[in-house]
N, C-alpha and C. Protein backbone atom coordinates (compact mmCIF):
# COMPACT_ATOMS: atom_id res chain seq x y z
N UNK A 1 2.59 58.58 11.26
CA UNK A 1 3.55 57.92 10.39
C UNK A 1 2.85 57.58 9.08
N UNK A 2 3.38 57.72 7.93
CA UNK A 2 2.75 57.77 7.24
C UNK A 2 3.40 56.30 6.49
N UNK A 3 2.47 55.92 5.12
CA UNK A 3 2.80 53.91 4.56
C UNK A 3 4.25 54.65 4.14
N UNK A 4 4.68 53.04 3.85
CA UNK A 4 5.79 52.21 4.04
C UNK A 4 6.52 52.54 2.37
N UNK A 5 7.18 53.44 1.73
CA UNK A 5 7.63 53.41 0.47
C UNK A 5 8.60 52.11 -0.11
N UNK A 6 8.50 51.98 -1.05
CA UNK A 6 9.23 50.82 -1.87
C UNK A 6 10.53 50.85 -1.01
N UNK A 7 11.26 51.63 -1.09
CA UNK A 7 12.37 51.22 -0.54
C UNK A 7 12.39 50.82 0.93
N UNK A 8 11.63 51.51 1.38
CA UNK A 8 11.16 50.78 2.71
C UNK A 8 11.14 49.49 3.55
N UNK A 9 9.86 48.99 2.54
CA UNK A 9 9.34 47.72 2.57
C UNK A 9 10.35 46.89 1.92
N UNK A 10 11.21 47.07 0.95
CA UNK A 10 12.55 46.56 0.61
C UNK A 10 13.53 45.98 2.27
N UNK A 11 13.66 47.82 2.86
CA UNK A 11 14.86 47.74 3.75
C UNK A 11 13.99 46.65 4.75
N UNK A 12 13.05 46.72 5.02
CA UNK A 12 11.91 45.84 6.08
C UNK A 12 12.23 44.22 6.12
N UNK A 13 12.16 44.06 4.31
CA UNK A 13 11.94 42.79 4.27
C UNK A 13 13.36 42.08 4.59
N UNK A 14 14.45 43.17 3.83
CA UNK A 14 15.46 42.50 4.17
C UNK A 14 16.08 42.23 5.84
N UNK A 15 15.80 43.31 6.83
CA UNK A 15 15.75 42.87 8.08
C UNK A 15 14.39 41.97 8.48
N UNK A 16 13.83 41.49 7.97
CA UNK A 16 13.21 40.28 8.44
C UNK A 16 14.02 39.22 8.17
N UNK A 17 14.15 38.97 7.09
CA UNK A 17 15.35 37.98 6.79
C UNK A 17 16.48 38.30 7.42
N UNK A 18 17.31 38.97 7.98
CA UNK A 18 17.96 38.33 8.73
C UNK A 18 17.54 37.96 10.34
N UNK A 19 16.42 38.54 10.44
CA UNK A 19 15.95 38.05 12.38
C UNK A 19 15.73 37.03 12.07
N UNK A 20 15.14 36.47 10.85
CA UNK A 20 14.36 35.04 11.59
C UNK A 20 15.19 33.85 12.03
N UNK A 21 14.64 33.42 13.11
CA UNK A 21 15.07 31.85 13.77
C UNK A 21 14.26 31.12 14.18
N UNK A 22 14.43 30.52 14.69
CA UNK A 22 14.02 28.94 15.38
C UNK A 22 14.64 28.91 16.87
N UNK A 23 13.44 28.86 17.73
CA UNK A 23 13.87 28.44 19.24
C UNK A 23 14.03 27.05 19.41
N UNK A 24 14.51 26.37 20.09
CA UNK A 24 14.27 25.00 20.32
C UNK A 24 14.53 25.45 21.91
N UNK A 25 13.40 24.36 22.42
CA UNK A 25 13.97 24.29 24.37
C UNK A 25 13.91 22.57 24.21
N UNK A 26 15.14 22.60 25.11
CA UNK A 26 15.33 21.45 25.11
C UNK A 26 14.28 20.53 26.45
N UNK A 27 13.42 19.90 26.40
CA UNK A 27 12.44 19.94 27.54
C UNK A 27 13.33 19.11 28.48
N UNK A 28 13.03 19.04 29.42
CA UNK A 28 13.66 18.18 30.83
C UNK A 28 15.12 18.25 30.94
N UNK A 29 15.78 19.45 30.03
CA UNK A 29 17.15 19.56 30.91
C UNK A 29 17.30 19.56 31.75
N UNK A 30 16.97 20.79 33.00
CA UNK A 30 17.49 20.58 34.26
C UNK A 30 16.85 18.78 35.11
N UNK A 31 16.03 18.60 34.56
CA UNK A 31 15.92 17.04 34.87
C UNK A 31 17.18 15.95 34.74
N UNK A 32 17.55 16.27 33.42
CA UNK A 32 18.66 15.44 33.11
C UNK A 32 20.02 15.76 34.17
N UNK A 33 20.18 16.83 34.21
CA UNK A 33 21.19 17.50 34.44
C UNK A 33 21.30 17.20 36.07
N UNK A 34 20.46 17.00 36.77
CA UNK A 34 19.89 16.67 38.22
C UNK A 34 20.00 15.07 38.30
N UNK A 35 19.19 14.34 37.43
CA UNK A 35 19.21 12.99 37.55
C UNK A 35 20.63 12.39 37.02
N UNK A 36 21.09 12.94 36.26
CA UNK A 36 22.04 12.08 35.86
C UNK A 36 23.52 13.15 35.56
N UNK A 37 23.42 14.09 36.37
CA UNK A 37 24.82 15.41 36.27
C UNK A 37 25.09 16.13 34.93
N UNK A 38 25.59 16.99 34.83
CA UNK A 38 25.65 18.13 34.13
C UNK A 38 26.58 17.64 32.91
N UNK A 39 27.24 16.45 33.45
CA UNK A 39 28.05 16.18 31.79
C UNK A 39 27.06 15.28 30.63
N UNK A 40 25.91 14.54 31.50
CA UNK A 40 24.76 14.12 30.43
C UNK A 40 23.88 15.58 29.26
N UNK A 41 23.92 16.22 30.67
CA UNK A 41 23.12 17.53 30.09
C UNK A 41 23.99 18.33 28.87
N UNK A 42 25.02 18.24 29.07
CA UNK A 42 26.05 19.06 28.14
C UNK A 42 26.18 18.39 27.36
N UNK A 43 26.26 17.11 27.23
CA UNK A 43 26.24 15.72 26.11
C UNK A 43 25.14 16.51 25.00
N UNK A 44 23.76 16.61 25.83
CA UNK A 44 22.64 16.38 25.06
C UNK A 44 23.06 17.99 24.36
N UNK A 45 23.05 19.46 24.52
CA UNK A 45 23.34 20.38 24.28
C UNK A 45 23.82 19.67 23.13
N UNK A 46 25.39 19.66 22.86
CA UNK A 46 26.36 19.17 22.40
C UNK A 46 25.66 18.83 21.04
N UNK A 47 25.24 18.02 21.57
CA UNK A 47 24.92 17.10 20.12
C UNK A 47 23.75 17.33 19.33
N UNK A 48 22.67 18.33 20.29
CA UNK A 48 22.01 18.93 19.36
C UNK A 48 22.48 20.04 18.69
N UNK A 49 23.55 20.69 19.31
CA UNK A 49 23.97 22.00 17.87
C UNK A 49 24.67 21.31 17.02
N UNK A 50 25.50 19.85 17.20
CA UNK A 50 26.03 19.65 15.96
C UNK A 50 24.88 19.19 15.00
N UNK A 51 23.87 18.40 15.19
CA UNK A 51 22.42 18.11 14.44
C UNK A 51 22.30 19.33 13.66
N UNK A 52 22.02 20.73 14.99
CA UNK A 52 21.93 21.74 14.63
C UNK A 52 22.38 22.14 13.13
N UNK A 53 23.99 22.07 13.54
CA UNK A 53 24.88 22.92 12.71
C UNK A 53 25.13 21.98 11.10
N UNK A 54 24.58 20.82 11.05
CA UNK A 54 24.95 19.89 10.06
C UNK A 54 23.78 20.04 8.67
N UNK A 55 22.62 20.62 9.81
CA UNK A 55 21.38 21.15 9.40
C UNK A 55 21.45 22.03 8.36
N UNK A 56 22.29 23.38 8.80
CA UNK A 56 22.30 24.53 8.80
C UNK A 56 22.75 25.10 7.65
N UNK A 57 22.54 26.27 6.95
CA UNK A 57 23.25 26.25 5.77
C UNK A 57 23.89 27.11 5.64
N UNK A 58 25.17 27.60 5.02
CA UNK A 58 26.35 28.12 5.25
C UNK A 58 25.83 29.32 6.20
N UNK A 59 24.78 30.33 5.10
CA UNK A 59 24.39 31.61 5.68
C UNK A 59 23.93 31.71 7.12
N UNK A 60 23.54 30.28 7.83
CA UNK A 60 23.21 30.20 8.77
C UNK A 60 23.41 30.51 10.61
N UNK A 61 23.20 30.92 11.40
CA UNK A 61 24.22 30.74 12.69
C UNK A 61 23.09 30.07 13.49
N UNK A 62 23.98 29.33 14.30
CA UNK A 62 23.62 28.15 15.13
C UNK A 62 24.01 28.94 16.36
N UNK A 63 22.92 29.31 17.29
CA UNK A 63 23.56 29.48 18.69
C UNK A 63 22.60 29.33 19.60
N UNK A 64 23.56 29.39 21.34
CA UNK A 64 22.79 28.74 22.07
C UNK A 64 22.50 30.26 22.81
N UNK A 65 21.02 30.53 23.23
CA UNK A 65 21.26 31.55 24.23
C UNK A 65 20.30 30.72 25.85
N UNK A 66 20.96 31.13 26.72
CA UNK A 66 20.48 30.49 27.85
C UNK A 66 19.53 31.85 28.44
N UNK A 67 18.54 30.90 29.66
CA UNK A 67 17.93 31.58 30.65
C UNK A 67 18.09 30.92 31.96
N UNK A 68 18.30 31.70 32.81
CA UNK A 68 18.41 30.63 34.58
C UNK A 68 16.79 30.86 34.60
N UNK A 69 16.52 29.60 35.36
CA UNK A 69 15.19 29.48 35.81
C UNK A 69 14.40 30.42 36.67
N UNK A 70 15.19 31.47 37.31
CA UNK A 70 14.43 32.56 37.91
C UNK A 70 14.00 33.73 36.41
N UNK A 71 13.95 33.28 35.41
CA UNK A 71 13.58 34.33 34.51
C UNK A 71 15.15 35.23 33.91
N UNK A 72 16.23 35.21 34.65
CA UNK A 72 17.65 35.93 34.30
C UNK A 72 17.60 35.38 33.20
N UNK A 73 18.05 36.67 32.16
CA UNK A 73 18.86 36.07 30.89
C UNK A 73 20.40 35.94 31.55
């Protein structure tokens, strides 16, 4: 493969800009969600995407993607 031409590194940069994000894990969910039921846990969700989304700026998307604890997306 040979380097990267101007337009290239153009088309590159502009798909970098749009991948980038931000993970957040929320630590001790299934804790919460166990100790105190699934509508605390959904509370906390909840109210961090609106934080999230208040954050966010128009161009932005706010989303949640989950994993089950055996590794399943």
């Amino acid at each position: 493969m040979g380097p990267i031409d101007g337009q290239g590194r153009k088309s590159l940069q502009t798909l970098w800009q749009v991948l980038r994000r931000i993970v957040i894990n929320l630590d001790e969910l299934k804790q919460i969600n166990d100790r105190e039921g699934h509508l605390a846990g959904d509370s906390l969700i909840r109210r961090t995407a609106e934080a999230l989304t208040e954050a966010a700026r128009n161009e932005d998307t706010v989303c949640r993607l989950t994993m089950h604890s055996d590794g399943r997306g």
